[in-house]
Protein backbone atom coordinates (compact mmCIF):
# COMPACT_ATOMS: atom_id res chain seq x y z
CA UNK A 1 -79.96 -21.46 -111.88
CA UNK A 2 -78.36 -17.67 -112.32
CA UNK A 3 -76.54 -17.10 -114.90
CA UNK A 4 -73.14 -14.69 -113.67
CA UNK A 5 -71.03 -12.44 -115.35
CA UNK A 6 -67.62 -12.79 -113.21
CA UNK A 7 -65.19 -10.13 -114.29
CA UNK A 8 -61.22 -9.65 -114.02
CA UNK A 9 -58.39 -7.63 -115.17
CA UNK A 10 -55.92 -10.43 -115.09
CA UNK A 11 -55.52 -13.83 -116.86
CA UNK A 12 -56.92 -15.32 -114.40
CA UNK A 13 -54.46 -18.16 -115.02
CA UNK A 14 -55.30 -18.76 -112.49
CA UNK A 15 -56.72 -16.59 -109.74
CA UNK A 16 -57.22 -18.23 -106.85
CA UNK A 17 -59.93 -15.91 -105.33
CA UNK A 18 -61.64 -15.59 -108.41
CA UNK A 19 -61.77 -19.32 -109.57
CA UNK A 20 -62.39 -20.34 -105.77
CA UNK A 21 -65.69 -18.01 -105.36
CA UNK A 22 -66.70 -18.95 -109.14
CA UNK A 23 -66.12 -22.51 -108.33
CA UNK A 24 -68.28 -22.28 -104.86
CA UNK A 25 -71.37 -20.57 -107.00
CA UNK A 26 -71.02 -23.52 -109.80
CA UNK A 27 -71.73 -26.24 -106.85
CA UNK A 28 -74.91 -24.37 -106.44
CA UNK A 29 -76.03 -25.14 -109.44
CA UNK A 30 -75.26 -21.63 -111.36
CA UNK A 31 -73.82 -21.38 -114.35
CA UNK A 32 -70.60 -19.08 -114.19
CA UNK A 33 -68.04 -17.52 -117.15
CA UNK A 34 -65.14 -15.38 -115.81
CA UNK A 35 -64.21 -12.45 -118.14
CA UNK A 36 -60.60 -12.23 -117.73
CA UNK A 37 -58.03 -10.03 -119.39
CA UNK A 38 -54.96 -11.55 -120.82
CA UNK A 39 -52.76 -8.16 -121.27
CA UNK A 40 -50.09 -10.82 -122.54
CA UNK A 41 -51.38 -12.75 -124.90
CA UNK A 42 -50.05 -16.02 -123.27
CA UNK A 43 -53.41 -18.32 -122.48
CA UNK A 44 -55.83 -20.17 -124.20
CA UNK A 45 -59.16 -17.45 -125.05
CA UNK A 46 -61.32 -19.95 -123.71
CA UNK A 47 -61.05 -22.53 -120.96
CA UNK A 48 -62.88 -24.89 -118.50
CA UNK A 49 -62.20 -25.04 -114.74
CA UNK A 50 -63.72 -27.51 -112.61
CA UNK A 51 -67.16 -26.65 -114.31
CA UNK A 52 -66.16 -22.55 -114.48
CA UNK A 53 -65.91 -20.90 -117.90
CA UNK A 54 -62.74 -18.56 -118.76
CA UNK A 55 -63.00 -16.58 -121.54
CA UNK A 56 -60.09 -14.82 -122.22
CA UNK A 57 -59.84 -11.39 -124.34
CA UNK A 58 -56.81 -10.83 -126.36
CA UNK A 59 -56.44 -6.94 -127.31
CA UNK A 60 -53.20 -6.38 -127.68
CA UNK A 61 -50.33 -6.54 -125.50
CA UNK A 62 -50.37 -4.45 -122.49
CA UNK A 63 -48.05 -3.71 -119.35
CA UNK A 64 -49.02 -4.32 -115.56
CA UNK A 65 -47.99 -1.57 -113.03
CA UNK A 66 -47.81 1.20 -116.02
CA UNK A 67 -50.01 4.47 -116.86
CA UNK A 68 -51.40 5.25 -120.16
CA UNK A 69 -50.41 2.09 -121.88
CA UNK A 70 -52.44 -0.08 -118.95
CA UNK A 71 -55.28 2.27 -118.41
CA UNK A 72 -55.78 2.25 -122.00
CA UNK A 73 -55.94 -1.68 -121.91
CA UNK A 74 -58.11 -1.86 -119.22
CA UNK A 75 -60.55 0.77 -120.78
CA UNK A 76 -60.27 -1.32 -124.11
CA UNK A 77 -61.26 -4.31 -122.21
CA UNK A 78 -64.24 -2.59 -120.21
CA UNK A 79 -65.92 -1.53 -123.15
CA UNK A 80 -65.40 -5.26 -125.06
CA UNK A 81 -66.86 -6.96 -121.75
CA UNK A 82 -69.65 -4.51 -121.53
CA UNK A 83 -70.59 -4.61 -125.30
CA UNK A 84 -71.07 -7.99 -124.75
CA UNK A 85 -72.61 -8.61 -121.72
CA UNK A 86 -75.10 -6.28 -122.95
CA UNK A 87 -76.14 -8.54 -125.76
CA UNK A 88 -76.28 -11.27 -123.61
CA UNK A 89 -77.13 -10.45 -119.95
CA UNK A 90 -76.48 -12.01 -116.90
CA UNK A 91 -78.43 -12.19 -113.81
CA UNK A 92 -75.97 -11.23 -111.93
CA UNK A 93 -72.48 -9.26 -112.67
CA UNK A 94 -69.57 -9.90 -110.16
CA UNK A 95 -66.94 -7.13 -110.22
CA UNK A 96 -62.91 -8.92 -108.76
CA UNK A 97 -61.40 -5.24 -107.94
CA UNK A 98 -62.02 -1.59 -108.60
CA UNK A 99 -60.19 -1.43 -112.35
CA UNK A 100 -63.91 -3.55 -113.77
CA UNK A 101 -66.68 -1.54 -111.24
CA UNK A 102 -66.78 0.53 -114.27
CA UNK A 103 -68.54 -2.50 -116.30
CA UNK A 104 -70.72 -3.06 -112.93
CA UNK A 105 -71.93 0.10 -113.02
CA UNK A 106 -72.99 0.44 -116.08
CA UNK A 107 -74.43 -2.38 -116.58
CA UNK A 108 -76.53 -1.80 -113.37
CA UNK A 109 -77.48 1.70 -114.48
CA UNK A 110 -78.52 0.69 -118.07
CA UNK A 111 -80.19 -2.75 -117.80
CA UNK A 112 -80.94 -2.86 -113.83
CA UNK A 113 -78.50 -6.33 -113.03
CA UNK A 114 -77.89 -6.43 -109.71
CA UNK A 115 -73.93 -6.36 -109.18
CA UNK A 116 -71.13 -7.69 -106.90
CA UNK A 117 -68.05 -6.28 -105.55
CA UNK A 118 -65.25 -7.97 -104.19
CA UNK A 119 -62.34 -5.62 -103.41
CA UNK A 120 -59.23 -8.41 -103.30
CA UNK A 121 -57.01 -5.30 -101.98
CA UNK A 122 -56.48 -1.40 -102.32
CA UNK A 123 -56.63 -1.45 -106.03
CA UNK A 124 -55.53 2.71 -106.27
CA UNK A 125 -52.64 2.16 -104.13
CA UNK A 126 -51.04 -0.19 -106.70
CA UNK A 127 -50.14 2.56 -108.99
CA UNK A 128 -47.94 3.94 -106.76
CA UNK A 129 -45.73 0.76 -106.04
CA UNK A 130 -43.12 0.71 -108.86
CA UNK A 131 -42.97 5.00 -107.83
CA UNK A 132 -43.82 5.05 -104.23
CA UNK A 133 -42.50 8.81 -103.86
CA UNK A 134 -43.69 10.01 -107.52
CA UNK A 135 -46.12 12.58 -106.50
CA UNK A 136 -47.88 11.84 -110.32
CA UNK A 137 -48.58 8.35 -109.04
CA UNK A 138 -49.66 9.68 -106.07
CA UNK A 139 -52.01 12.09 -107.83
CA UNK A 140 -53.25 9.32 -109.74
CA UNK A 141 -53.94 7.36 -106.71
CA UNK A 142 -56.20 9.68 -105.29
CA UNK A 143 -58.29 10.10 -108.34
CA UNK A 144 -58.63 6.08 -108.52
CA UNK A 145 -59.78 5.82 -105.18
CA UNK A 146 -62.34 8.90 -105.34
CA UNK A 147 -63.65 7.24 -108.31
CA UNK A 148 -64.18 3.73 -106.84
CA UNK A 149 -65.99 5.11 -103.72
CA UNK A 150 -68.12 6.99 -105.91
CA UNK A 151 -69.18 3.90 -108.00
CA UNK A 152 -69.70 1.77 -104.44
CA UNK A 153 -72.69 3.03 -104.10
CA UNK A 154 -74.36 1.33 -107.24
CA UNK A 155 -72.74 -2.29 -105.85
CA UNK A 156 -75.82 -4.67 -104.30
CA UNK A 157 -73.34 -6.54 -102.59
CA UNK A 158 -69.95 -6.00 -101.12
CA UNK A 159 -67.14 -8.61 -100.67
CA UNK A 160 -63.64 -7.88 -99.14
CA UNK A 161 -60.63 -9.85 -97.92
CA UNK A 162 -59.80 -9.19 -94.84
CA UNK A 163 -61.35 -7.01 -91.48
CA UNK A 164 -60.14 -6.62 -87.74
CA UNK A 165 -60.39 -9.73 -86.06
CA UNK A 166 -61.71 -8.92 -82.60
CA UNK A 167 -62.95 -5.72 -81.10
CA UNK A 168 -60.32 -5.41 -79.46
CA UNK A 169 -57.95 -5.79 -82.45
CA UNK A 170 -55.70 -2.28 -82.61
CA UNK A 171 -55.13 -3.64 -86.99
CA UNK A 172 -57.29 -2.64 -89.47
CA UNK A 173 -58.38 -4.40 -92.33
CA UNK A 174 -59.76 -3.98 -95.63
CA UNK A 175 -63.60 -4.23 -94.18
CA UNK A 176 -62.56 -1.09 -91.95
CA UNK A 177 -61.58 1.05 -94.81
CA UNK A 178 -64.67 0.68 -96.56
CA UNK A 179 -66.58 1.12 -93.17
CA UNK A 180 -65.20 4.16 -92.62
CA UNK A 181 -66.22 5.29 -96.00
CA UNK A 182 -69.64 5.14 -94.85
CA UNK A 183 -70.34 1.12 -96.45
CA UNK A 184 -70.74 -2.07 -95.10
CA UNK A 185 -68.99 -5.23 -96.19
CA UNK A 186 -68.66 -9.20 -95.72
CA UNK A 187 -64.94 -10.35 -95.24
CA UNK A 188 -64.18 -13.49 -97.50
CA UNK A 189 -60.59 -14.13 -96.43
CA UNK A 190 -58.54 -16.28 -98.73
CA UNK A 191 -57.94 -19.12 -97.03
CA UNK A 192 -57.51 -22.36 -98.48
CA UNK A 193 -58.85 -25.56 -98.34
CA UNK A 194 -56.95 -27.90 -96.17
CA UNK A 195 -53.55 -28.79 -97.70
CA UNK A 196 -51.34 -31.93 -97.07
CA UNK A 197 -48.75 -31.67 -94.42
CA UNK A 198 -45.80 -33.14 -95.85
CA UNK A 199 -43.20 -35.03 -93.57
CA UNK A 200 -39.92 -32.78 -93.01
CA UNK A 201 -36.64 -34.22 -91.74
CA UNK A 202 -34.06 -31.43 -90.24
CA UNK A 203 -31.32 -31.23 -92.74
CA UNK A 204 -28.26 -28.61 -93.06
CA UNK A 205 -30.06 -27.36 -96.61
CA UNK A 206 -33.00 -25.35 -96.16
CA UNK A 207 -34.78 -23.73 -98.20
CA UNK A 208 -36.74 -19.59 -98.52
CA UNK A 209 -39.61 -19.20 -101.07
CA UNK A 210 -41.59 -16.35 -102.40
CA UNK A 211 -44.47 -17.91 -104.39
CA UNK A 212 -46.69 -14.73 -106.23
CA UNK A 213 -46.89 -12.29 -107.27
CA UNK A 214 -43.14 -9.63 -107.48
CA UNK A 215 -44.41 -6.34 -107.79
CA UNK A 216 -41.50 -4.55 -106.43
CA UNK A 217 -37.26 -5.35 -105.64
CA UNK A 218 -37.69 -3.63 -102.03
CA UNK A 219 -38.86 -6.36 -100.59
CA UNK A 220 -36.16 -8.42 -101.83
CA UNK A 221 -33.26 -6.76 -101.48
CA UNK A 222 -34.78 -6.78 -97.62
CA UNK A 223 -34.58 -10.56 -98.01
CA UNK A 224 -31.15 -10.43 -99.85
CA UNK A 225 -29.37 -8.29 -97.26
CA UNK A 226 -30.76 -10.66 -94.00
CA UNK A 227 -29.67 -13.76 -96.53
CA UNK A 228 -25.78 -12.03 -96.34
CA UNK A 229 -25.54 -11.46 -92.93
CA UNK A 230 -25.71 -14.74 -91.85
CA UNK A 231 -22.75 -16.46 -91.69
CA UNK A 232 -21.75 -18.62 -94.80
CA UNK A 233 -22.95 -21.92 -93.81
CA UNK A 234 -25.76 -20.95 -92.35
CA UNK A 235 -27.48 -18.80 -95.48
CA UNK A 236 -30.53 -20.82 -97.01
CA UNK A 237 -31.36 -21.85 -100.81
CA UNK A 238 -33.81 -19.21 -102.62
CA UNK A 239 -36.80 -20.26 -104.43
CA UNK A 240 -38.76 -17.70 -106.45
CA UNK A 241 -41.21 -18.45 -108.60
CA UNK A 242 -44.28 -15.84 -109.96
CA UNK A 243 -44.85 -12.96 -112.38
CA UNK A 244 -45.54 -9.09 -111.90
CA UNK A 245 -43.71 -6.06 -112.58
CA UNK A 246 -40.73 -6.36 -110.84
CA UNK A 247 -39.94 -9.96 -111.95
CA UNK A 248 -37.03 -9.50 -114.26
CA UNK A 249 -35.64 -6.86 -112.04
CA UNK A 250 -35.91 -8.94 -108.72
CA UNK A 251 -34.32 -12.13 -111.45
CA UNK A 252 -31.50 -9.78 -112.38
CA UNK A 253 -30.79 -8.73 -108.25
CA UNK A 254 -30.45 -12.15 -107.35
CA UNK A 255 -28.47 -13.79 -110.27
CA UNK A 256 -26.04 -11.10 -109.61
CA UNK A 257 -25.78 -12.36 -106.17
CA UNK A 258 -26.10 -15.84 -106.94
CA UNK A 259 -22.78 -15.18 -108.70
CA UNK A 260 -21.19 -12.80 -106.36
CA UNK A 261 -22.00 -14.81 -103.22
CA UNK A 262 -22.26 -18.26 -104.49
CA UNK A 263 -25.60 -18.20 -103.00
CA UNK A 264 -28.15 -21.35 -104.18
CA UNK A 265 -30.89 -19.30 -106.29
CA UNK A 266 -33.61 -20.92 -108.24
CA UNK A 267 -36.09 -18.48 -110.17
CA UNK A 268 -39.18 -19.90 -112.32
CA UNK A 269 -42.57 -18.33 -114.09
CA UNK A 270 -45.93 -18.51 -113.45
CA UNK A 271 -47.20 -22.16 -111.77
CA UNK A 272 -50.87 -23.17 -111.16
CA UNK A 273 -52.25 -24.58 -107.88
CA UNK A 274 -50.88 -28.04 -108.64
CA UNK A 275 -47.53 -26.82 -109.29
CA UNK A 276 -47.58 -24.92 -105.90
CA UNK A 277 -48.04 -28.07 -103.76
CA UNK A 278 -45.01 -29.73 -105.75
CA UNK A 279 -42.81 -26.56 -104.63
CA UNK A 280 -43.92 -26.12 -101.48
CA UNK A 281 -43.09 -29.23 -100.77
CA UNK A 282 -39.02 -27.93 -100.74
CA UNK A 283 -39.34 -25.20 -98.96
CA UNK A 284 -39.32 -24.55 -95.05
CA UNK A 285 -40.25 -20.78 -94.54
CA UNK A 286 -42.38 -18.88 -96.66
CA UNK A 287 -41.46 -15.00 -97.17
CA UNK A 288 -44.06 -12.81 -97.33
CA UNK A 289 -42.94 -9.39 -96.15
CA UNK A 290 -44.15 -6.00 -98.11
CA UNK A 291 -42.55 -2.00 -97.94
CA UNK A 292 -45.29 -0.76 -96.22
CA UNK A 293 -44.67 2.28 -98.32
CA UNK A 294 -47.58 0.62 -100.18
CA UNK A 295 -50.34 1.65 -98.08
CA UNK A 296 -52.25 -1.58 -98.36
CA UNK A 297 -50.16 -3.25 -96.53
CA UNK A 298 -50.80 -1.10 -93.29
CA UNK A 299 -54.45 -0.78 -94.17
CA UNK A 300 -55.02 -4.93 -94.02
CA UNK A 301 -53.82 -6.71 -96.38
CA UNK A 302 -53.35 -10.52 -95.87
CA UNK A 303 -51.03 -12.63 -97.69
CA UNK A 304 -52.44 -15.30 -99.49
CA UNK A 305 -49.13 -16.99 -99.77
CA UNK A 306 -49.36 -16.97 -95.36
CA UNK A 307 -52.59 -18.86 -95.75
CA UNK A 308 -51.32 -21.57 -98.79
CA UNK A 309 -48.04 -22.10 -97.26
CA UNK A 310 -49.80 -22.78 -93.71
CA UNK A 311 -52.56 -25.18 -95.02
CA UNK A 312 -49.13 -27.22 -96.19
CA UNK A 313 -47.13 -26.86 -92.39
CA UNK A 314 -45.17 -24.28 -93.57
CA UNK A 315 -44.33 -20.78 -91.58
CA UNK A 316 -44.31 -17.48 -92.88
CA UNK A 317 -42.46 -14.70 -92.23
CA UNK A 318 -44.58 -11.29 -92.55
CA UNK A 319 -44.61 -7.79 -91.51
CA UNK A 320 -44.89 -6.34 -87.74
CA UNK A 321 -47.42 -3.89 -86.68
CA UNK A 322 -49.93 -4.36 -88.87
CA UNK A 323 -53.28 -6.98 -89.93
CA UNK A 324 -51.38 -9.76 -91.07
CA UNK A 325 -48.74 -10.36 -87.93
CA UNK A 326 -51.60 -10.09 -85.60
CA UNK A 327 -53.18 -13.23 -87.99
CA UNK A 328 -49.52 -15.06 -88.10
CA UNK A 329 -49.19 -14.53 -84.39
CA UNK A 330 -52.52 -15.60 -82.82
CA UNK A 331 -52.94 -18.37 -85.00
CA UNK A 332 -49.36 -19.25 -84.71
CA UNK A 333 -48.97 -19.89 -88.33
CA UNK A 334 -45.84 -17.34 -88.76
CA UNK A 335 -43.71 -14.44 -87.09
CA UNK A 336 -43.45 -11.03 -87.48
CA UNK A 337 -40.59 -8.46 -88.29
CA UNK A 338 -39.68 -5.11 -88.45
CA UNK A 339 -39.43 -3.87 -92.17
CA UNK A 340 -36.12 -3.38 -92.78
CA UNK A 341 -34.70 -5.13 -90.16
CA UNK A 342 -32.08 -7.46 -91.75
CA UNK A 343 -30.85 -9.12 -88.58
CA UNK A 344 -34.31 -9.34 -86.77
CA UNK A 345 -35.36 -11.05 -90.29
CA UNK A 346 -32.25 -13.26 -90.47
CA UNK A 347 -32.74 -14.38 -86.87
CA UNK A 348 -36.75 -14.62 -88.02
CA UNK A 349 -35.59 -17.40 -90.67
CA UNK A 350 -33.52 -19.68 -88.53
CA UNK A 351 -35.73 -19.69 -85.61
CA UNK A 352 -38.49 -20.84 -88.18
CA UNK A 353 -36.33 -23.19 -90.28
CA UNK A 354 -37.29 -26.66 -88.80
CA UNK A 355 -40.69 -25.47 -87.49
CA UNK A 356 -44.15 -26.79 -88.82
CA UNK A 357 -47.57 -25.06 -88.07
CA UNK A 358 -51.25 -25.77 -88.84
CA UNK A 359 -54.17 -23.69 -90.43
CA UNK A 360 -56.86 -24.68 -88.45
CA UNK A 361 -59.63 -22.10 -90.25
CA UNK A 362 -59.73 -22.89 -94.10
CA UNK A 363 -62.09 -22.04 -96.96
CA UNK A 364 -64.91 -23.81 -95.51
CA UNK A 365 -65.90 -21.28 -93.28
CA UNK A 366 -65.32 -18.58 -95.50
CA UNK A 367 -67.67 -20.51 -98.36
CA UNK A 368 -70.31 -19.78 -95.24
CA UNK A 369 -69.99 -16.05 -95.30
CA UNK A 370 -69.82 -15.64 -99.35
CA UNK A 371 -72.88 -17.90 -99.54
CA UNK A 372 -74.74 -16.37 -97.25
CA UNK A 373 -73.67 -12.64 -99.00
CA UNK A 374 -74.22 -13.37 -102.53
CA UNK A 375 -77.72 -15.79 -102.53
CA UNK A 376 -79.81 -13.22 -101.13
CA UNK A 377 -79.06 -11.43 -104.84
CA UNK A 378 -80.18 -14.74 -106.73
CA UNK A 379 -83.15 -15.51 -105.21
């Protein structure tokens, strides 16, 4: 039995990647904590999940999606986590994203403990989405991303979340980036394990959600305008429920048109996985369509919403030309539109509205791959 050192920059309350991969290492007999940051305040410091410890560091309130404020927190946090793992070492250190590679890293150069990294998404091009077109964010981005393939080097192992899926695939993903960066990767998609397919009924109400994380109004507005060009007694109910940056400002948008429009709007926090299969339960298309102004989202990013909403029969709708149609598409599990297009999305909706699909590939075979990538290190 290994003892590991997961590490996080988020609550982790919870993370489904995080908790999913900690869980799968816990059924092989290892004993697992996950070092999460609560910038917040708003969980328990320590908690048990399904035989995975949480231990949760409270340093003082501190903003997503900012500048000096986070990267303050996050260096705050870094040195905590590596103060104490350094008193008591794991066997192995497992790095969720590129803001902890810093703790990796040193504790590989210091004390020689071999180290993980999973790269969930294109952690440097988050800066820039409350700012796309600040050229200081975009600055900023560069230097993050300079410094994380710098620091790849030192990582044993390396984990990402999505890649092409054929050769002949013309969409990148994540596992592509890194390749062409000169390093070599295992894609651990995050899929789900099989949900329950609930019984649906057409009916004249139907229902659009957006389950995650809002990090920016773009995308809603986008969903907002396609909502108001349908006519009147057509237009579906809302459903929003997450955090992130842009929550109160994506609240405020569609309140004000709740009122203005008489549309049916409901908003709510943060929900666990329990609380997801309750909701999902009243909605018939998913929403999961990004400004690809991001840059992650052309580079392969895959919606983990697309996955959980498909693993309960629902469809999503996501973005065209890029990794994540190709996925909805071929495993006919959503459509794709044009960012931007209000009437190609509104059409999108209806068409989808009474339709059910199946995810046929779940967790299990991605357990395979992360199994097979992380043992060799704990042998």
């Amino acid at each position: 039995m290994a003892r590991i050192a997961m590490v996080v920059t988020n609550a982790c309350s919870p993370d489904p990647r995080v908790l999913r991969h900690a869980s799968w290492l816990v059924q092989e007999g290892h004993d697992v904590t996950v070092h999460a940051y609560d910038r917040q305040e708003q969980h328990p410091m320590s908690e048990s999940h399904g035989g995975v410890r949480i231990m949760r560091y409270h340093l003082g309130k501190s903003p997503y999606g900012g500048m000096l404020k986070t990267a303050l927190g996050i260096r705050t946090f870094s040195q905590n986590v590596s103060r104490g793992l350094a008193t008591n070492q794991p066997q192995l250190v497992y790095c969720h994203d590129a803001d902890t590679l810093g703790i990796g890293c040193h504790l590989k150069a210091k004390y020689n403990i071999p180290m993980v990294f999973d790269m969930h998404d294109l952690h440097h091009t988050w800066i820039r989405m409350p700012a796309p077109k600040s050229r200081l964010r975009s600055i900023l981005s560069r230097v993050m991303e300079r410094r994380m393939l710098r620091r790849l080097k030192h990582a044993d192992c390396i984990l990402t979340s999505s890649g092409k899926i054929s050769e002949q695939s013309i969409y990148p993903g994540f596992r592509e980036y890194l390749l062409e960066h000169g390093h070599e990767s295992t894609v651990v998609e995050n899929r789900p394990e099989s949900g329950t397919l609930g019984e649906r009924t057409p009916d004249a109400h139907w229902c659009v959600g957006y389950l995650g994380r809002v990090r920016e109004v773009e995308s809603f507005q986008f969903l907002l305008d396609a909502v108001l060009s349908m006519e009147t007694k057509q237009r579906p109910s809302i459903r929003i429920a997450g955090d992130g940056v842009a929550f109160d400002s994506v609240s405020q948008l569609l309140l004000t048109a709740k009122k203005k429009h008489e549309l049916d709007v409901k908003i709510t926090g943060t929900f666990d996985s329990d609380e997801f299969s309750t909701m999902i339960l009243d909605i018939d298309v998913m929403y999961a369509l990004y400004s690809p102004n991001r840059g992650n989202i052309l580079q392969g990013a895959l919606p983990v919403k697309m996955f959980d909403a498909a693993a309960h029969g629902v469809p999503s709708v996501v973005n065209a030309k890029c990794l994540m149609g190709e996925v909805a598409e071929t495993e006919e599990i959503g459509q794709t539109v044009e960012w931007l297009d209000h009437n190609q999305l509104a059409a999108s909706l209806i068409q989808l509205r009474d339709s059910r699909v199946q995810l046929n590939t779940t967790s299990e075979r991605e357990r395979k791959y992360f199994l097979e990538a992380v043992n060799r290190l704990l042998i």
